[in-house]
N, C-alpha and C. Protein backbone atom coordinates (compact mmCIF):
# COMPACT_ATOMS: atom_id res chain seq x y z
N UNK A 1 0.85 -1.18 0.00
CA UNK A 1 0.00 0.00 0.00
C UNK A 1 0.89 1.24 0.00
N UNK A 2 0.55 2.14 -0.69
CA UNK A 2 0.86 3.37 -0.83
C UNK A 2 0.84 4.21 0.46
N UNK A 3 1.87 4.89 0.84
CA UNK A 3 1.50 6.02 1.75
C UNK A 3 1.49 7.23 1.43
N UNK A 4 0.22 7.60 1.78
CA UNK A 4 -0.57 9.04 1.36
C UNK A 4 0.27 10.34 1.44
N UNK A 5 -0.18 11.33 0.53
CA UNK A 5 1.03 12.14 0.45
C UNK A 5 0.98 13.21 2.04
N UNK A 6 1.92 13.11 2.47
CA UNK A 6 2.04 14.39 3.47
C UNK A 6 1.80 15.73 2.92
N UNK A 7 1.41 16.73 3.90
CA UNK A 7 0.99 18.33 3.61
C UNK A 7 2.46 18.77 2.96
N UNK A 8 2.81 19.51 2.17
CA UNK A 8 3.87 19.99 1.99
C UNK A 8 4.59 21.10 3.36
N UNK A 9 5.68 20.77 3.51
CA UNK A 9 6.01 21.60 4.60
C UNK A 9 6.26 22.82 4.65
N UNK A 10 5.95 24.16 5.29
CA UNK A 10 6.75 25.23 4.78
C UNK A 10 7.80 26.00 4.91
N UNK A 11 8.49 25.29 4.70
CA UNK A 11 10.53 25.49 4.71
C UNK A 11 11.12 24.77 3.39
N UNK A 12 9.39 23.51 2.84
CA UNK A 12 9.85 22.67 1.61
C UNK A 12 11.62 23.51 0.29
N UNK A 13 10.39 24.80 0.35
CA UNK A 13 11.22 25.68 -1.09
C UNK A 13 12.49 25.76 -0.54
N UNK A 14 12.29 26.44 0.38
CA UNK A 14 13.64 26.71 1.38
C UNK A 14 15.19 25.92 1.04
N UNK A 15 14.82 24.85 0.89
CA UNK A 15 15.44 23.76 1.11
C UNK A 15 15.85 22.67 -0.02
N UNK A 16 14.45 22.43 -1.05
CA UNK A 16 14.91 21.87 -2.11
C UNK A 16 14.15 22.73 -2.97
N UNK A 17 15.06 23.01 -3.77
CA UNK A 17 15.00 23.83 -5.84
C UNK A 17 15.75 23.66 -6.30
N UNK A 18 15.44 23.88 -7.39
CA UNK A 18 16.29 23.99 -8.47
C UNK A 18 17.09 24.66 -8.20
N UNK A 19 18.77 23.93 -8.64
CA UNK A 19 19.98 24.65 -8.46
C UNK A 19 20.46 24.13 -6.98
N UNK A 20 19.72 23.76 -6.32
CA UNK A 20 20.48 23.44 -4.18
C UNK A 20 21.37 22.67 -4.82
N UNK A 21 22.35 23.10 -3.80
CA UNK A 21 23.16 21.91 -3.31
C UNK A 21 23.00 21.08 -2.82
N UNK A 22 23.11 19.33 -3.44
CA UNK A 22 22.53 18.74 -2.80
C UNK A 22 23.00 18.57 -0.79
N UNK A 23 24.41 18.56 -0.71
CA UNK A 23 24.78 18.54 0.69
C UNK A 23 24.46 19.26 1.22
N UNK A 24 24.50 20.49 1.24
CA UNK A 24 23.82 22.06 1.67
C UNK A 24 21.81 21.76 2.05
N UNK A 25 21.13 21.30 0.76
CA UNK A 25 19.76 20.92 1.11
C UNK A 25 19.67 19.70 2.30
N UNK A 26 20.34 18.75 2.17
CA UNK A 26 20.17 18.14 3.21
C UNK A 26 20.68 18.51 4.72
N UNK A 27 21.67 19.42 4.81
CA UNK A 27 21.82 19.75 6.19
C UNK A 27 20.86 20.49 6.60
N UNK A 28 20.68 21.44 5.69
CA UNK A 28 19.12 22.40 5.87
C UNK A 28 17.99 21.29 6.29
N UNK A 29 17.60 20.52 5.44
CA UNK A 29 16.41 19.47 5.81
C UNK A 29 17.21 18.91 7.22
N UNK A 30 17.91 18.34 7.76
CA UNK A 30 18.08 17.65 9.20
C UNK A 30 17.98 19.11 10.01
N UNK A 31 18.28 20.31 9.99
CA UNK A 31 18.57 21.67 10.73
C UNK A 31 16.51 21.66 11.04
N UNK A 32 15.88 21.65 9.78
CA UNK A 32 14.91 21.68 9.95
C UNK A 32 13.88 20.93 11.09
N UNK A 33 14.50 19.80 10.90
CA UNK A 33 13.56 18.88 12.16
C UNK A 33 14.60 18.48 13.33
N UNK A 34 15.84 19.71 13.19
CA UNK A 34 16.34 19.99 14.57
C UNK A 34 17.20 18.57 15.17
N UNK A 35 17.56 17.87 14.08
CA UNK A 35 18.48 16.90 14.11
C UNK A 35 20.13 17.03 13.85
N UNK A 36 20.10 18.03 13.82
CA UNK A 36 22.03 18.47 13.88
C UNK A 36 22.65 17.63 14.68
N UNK A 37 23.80 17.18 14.78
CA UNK A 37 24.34 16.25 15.75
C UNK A 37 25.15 17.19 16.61
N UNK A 38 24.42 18.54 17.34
CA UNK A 38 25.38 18.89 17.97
C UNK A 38 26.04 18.43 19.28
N UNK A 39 26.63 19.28 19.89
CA UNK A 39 27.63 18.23 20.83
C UNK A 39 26.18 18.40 22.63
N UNK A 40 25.49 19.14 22.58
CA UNK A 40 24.49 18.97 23.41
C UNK A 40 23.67 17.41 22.87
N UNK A 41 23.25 17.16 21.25
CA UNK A 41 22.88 16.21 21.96
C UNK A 41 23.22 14.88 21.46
N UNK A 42 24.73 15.13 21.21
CA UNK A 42 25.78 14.12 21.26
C UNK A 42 25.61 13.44 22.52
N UNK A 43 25.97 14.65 23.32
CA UNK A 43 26.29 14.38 25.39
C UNK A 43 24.98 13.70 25.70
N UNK A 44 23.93 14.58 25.53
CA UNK A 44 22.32 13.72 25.85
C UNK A 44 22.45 12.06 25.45
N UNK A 45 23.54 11.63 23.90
CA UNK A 45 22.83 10.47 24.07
C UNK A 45 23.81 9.56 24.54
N UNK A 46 24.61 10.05 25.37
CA UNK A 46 26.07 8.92 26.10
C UNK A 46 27.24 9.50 26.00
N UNK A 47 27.75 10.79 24.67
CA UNK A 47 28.81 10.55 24.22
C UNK A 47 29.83 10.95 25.29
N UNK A 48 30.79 11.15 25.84
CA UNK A 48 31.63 11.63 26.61
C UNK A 48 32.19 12.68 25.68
N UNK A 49 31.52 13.82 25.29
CA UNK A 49 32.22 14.59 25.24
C UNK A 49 31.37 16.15 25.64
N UNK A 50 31.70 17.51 26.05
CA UNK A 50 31.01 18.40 26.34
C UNK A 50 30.23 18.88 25.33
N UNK A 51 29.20 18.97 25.86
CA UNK A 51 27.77 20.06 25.21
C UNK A 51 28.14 21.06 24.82
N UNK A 52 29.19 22.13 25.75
CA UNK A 52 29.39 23.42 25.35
C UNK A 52 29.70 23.79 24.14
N UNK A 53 29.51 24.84 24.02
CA UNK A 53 29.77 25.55 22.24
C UNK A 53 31.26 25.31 22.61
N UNK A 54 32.08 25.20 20.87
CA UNK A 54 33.50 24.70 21.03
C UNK A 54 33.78 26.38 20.49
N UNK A 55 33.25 27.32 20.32
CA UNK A 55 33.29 28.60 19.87
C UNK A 55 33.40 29.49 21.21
N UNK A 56 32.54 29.43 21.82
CA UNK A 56 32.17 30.33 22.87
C UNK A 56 32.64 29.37 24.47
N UNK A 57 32.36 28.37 24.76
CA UNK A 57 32.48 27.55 25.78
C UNK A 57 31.71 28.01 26.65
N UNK A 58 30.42 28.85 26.16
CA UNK A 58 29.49 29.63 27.28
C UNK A 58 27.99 29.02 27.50
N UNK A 59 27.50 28.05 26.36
CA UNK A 59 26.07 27.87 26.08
C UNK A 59 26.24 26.42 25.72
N UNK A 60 25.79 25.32 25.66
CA UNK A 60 25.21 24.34 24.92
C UNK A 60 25.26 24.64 23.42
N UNK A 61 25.76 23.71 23.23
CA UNK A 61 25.63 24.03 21.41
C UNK A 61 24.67 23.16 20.75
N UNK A 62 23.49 24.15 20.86
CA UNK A 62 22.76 23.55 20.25
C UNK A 62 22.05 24.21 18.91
N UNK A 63 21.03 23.94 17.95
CA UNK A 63 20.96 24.31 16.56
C UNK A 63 21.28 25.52 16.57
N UNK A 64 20.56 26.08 17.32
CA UNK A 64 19.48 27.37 17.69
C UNK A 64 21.19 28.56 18.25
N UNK A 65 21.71 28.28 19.33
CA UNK A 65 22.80 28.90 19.96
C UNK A 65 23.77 28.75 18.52
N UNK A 66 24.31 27.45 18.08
CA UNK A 66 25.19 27.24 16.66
C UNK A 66 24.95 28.23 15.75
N UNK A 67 24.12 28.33 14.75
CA UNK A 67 23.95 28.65 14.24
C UNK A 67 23.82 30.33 14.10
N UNK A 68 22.74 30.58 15.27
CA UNK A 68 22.18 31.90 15.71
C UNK A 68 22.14 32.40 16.94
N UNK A 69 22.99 32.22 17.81
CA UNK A 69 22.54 33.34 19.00
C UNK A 69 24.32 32.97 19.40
N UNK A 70 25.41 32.05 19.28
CA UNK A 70 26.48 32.59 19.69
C UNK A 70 27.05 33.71 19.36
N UNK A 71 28.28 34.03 19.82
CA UNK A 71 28.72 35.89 19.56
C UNK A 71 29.24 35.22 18.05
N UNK A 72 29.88 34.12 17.61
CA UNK A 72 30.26 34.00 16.76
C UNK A 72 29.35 33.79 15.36
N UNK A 73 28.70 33.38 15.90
CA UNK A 73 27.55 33.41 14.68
C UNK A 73 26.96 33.83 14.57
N UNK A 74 26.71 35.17 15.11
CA UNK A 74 26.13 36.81 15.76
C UNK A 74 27.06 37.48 14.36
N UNK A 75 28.61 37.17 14.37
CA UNK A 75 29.51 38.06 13.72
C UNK A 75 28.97 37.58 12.01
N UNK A 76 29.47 36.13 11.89
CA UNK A 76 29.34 35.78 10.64
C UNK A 76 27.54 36.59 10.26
N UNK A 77 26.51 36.30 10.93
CA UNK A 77 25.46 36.88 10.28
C UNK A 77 25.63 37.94 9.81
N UNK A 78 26.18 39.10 11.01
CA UNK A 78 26.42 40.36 10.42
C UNK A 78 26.84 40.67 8.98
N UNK A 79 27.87 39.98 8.96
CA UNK A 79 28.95 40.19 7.48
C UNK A 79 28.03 39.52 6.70
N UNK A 80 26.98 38.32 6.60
CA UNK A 80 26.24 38.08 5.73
C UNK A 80 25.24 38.82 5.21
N UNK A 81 24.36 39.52 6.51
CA UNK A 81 23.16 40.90 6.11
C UNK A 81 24.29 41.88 5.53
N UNK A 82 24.94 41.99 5.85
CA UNK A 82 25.57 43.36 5.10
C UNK A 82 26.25 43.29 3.41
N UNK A 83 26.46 42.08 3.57
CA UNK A 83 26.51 41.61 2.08
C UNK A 83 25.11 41.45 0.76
N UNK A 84 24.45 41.15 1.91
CA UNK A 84 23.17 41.02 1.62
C UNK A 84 22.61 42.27 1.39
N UNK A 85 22.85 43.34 1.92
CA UNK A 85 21.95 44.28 1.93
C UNK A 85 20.89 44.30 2.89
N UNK A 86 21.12 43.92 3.95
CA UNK A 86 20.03 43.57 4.42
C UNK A 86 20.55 43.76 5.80
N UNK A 87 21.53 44.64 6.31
CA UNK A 87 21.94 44.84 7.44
C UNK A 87 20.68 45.51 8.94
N UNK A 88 19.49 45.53 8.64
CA UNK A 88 18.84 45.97 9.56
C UNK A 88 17.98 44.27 9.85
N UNK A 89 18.29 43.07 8.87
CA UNK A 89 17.46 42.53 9.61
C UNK A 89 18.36 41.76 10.81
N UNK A 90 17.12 40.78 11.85
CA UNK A 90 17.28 40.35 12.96
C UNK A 90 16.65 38.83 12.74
N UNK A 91 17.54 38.05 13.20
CA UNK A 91 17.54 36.93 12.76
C UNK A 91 17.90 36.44 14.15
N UNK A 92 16.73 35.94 15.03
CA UNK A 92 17.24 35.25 16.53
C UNK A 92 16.33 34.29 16.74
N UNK A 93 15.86 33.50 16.33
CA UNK A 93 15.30 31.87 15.98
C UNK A 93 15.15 31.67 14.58
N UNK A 94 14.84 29.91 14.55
CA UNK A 94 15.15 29.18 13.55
C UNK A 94 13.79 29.96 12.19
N UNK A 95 12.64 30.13 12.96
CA UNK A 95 11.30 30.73 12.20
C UNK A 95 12.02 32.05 11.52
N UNK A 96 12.25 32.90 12.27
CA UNK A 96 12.49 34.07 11.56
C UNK A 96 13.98 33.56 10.20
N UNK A 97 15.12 32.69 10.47
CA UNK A 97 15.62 32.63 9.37
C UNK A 97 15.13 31.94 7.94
N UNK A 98 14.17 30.98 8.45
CA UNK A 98 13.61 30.56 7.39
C UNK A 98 12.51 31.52 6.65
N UNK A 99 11.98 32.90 7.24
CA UNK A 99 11.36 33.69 6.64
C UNK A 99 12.55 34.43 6.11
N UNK A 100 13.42 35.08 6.54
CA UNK A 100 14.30 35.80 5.92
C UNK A 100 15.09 34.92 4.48
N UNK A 101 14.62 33.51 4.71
CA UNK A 101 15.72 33.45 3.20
C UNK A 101 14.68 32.76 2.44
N UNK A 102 13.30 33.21 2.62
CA UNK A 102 12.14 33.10 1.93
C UNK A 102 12.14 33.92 1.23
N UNK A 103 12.27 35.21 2.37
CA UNK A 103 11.46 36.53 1.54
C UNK A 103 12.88 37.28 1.21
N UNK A 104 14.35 36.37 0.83
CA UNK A 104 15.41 37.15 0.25
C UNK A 104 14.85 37.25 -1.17
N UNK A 105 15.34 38.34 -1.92
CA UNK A 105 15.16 38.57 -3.40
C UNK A 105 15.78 37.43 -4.32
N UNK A 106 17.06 37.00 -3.84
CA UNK A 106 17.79 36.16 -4.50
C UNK A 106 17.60 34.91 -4.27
């Protein structure tokens, strides 16, 4: 038997089009359902090694801190909106980046 089609998700575009990379779309798709292997929940599932950000050593590294709320990935965004043109936006959860590279022009 066939299994019925799921709702399309909306991060789908986001993630796969024409032109993705395929390695790039798939980290995006695992980022999406918050499966990153970061080292928080490496540690959660046995590993012996620390949770902490290997950047900051201040927070759990997890999608959310990785990606968007360490100082370091605070900096890289910057230099990205400003490349972008887009230096006034604010990008501090996973929702708002997936609207921002929705509603990028490019």
């Amino acid at each position: 038997m066939l299994r019925p089609r799921e709702e399309k998700k909306d991060w789908f575009d986001v993630v796969w089009f024409k032109g993705a990379i395929p390695k790039l779309s798939f980290t995006m798709w695992i980022a999406n359902y918050d499966r990153l292997p970061t080292r928080s929940r490496l540690a959660g599932w046995g590993m012996p090694i620390s949770p902490l950000c290997p950047f900051c050593s201040s927070h759990d590294e997890t999608r959310e801190h990785l990606l968007l709320s360490c100082q370091y990935s605070k900096d890289v965004w910057r230099e990205v909106l400003l490349r972008c043109q887009s230096p006034t936006a604010v990008i501090t959860n996973w929702a708002e980046l997936l609207s921002w590279i929705r509603n990028s022009p490019s």
